[in-house]
C-alpha atoms as a PDB file:
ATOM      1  CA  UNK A   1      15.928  -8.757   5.437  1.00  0.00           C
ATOM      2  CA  UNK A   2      12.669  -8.771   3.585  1.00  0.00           C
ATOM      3  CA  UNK A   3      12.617  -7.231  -0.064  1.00  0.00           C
ATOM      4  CA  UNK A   4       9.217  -5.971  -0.951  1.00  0.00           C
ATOM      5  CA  UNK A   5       8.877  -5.548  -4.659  1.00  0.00           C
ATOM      6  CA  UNK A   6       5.274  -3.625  -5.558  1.00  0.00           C
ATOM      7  CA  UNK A   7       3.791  -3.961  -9.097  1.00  0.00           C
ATOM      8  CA  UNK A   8       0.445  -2.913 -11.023  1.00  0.00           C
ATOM      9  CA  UNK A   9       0.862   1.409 -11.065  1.00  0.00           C
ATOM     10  CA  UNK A  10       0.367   3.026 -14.389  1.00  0.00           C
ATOM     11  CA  UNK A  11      -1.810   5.847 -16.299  1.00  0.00           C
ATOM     12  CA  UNK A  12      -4.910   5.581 -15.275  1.00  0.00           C
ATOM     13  CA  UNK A  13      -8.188   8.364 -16.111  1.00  0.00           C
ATOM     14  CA  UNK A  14     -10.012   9.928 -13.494  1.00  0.00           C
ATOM     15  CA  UNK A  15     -12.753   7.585 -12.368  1.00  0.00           C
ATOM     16  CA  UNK A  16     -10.858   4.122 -13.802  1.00  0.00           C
ATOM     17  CA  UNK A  17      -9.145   1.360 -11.178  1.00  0.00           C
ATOM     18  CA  UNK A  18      -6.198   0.226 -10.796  1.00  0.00           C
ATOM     19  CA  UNK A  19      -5.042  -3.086  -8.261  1.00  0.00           C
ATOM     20  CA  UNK A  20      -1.354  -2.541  -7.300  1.00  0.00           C
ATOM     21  CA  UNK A  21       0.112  -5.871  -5.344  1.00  0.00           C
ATOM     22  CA  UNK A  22       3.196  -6.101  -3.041  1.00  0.00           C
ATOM     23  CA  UNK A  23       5.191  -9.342  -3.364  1.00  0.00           C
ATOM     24  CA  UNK A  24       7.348 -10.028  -0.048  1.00  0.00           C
ATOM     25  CA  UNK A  25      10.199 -12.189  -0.468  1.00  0.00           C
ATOM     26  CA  UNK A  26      13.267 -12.983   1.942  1.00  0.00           C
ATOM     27  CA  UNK A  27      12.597 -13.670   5.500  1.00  0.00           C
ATOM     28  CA  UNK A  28       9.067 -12.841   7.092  1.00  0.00           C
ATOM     29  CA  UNK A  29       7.658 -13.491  10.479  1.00  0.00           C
ATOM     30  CA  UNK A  30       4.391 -14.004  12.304  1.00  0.00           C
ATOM     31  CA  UNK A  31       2.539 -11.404  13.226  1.00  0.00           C
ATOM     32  CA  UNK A  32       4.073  -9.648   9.938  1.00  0.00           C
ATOM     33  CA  UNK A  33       1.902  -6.139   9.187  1.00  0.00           C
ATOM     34  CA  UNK A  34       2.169  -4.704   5.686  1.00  0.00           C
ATOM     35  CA  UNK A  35       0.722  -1.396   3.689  1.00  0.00           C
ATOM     36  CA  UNK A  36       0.842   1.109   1.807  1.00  0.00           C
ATOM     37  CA  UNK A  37       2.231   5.043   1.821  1.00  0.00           C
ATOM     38  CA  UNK A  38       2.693   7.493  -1.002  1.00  0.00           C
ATOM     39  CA  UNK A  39       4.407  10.470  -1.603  1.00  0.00           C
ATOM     40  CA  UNK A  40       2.939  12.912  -4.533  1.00  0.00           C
ATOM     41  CA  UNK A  41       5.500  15.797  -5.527  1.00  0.00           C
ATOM     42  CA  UNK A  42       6.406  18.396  -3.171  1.00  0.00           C
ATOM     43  CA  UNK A  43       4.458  16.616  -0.380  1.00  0.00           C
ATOM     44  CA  UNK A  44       4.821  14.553   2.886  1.00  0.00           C
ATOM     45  CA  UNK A  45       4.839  10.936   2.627  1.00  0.00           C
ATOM     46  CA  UNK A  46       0.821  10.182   3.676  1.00  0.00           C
ATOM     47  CA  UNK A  47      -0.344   6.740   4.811  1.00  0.00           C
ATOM     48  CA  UNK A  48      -3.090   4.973   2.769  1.00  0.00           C
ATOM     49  CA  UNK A  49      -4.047   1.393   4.649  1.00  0.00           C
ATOM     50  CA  UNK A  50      -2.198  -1.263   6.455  1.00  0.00           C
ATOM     51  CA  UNK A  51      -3.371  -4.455   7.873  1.00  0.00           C
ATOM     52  CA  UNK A  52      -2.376  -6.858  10.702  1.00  0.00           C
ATOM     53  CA  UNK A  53      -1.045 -10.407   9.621  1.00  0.00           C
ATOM     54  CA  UNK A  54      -4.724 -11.831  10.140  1.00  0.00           C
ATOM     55  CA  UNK A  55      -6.182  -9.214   8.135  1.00  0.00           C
ATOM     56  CA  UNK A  56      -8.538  -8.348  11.471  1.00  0.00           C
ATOM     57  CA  UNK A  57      -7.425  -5.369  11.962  1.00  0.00           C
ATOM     58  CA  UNK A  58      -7.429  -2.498   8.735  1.00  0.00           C
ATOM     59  CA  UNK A  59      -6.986   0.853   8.726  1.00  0.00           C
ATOM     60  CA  UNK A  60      -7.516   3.318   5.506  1.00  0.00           C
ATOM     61  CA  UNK A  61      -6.772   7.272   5.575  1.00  0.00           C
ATOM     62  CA  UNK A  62     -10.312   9.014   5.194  1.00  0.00           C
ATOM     63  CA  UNK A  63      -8.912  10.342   1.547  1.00  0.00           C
ATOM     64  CA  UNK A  64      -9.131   6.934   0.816  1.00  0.00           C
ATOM     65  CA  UNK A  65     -11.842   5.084   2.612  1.00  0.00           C
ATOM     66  CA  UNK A  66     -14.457   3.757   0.496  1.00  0.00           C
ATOM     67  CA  UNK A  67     -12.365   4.118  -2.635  1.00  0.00           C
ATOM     68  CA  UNK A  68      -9.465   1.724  -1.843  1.00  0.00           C
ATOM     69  CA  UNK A  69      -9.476  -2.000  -0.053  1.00  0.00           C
ATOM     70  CA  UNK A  70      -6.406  -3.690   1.422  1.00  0.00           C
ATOM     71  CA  UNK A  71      -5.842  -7.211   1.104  1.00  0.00           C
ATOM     72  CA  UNK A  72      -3.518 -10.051   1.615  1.00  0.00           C
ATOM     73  CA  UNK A  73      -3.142 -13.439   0.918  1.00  0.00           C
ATOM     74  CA  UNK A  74      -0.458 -14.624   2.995  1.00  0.00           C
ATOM     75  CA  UNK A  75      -0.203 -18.284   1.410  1.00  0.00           C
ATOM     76  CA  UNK A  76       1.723 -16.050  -1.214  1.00  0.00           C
ATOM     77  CA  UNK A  77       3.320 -13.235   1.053  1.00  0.00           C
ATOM     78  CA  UNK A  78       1.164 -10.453  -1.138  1.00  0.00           C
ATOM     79  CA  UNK A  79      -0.461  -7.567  -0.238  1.00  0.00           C
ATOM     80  CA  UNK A  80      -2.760  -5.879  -2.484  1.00  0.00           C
ATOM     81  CA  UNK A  81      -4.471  -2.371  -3.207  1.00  0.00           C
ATOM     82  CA  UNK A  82      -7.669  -2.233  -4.512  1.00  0.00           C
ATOM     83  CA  UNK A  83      -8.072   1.057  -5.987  1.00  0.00           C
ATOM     84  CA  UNK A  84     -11.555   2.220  -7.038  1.00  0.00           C
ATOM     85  CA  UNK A  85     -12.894   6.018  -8.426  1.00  0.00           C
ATOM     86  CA  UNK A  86      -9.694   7.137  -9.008  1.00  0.00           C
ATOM     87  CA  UNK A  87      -9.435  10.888  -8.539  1.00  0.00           C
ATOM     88  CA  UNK A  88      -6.057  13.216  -9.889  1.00  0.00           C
ATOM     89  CA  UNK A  89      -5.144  13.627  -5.909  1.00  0.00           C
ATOM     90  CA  UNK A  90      -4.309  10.110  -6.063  1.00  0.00           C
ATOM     91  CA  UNK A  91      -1.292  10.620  -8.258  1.00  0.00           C
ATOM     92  CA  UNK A  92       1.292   9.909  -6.369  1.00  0.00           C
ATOM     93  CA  UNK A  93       4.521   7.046  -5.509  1.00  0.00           C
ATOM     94  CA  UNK A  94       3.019   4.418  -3.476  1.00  0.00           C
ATOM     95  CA  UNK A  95       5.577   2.326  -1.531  1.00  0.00           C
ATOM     96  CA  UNK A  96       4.616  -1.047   0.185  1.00  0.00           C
ATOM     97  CA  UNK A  97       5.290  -1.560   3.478  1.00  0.00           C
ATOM     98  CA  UNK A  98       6.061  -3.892   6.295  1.00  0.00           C
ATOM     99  CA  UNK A  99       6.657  -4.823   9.898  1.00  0.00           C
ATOM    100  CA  UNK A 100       6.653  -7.320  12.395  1.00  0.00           C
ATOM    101  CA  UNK A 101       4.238  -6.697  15.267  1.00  0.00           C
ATOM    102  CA  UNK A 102       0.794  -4.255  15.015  1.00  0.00           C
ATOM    103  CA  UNK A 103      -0.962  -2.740  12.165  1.00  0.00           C
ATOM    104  CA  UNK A 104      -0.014   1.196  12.341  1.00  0.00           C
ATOM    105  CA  UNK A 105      -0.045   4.396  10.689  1.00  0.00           C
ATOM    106  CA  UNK A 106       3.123   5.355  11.567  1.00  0.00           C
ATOM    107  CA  UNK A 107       5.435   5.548   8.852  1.00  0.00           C
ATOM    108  CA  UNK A 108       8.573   5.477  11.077  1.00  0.00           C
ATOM    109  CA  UNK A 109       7.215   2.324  12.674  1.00  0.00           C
ATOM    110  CA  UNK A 110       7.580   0.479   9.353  1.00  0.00           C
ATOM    111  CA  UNK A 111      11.147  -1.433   8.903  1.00  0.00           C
ATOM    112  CA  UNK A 112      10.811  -2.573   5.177  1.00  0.00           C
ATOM    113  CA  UNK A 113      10.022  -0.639   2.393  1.00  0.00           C
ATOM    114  CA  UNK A 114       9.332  -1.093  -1.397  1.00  0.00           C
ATOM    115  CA  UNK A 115      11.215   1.096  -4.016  1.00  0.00           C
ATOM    116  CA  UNK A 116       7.747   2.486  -5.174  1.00  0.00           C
ATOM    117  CA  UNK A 117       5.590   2.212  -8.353  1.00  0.00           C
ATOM    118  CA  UNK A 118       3.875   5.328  -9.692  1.00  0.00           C
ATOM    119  CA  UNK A 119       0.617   5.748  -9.689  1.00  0.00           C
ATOM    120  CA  UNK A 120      -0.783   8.587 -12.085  1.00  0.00           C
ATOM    121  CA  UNK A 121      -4.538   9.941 -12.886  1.00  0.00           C
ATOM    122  CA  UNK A 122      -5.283  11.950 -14.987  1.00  0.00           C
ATOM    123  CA  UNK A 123      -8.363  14.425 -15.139  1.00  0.00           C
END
């Protein structure tokens, strides 16, 4: 089983960054896709990016395109989230997220799942 542990949410103003990073530990395999969800209150989980094992293949939500970068470095099994300009949509739990096989968007597609760090802008 693979425990994903994400770090780096906080308080953050409208407009301000914030880099949240996924550390995978436990047993991984090739081809291993991670990303990110979140979940604000009273709303459906929404998918933010995820990115194939190579990092070839990255996909962003178009709330978030432009604003946020996905990245990995798999030397240390992490996957980070750039976040850029901030806005108070944004606010929300963002879980990490990971699979063996293809990049998707499909949250039921995803086997292992973070326990979430909150991510909170304020206006």
């Amino acid at each position: 089983q693979v425990q994903l542990v994400e770090s780096g949410g906080g308080l953050v103003q409208a407009g301000g960054s914030l880099r949240l990073s996924c550390a995978a530990s436990g047993r991984t395999f090739r081809g291993y896709a991670m990303g990110w969800f979140r979940q604000a209150p009273g709303k459906e989980r929404e998918f933010v990016a995820a990115q194939s094992s190579t990092g070839l293949s990255t996909y962003y939500a178009d709330s978030v395109k432009g604003r946020f970068t996905i990245s990995r470095d798999n030397a240390k099994n992490t996957v980070y989230l750039q976040m850029n300009s901030l806005k108070p949509e944004d606010t929300a739990a963002y879980y990490c997220v990971g699979r063996r096989g293809l990049a998707t968007i499909k949250e039921y597609e995803y086997d292992d799942w973070g326990q979430g760090t909150q991510v909170t802008v304020s206006s």
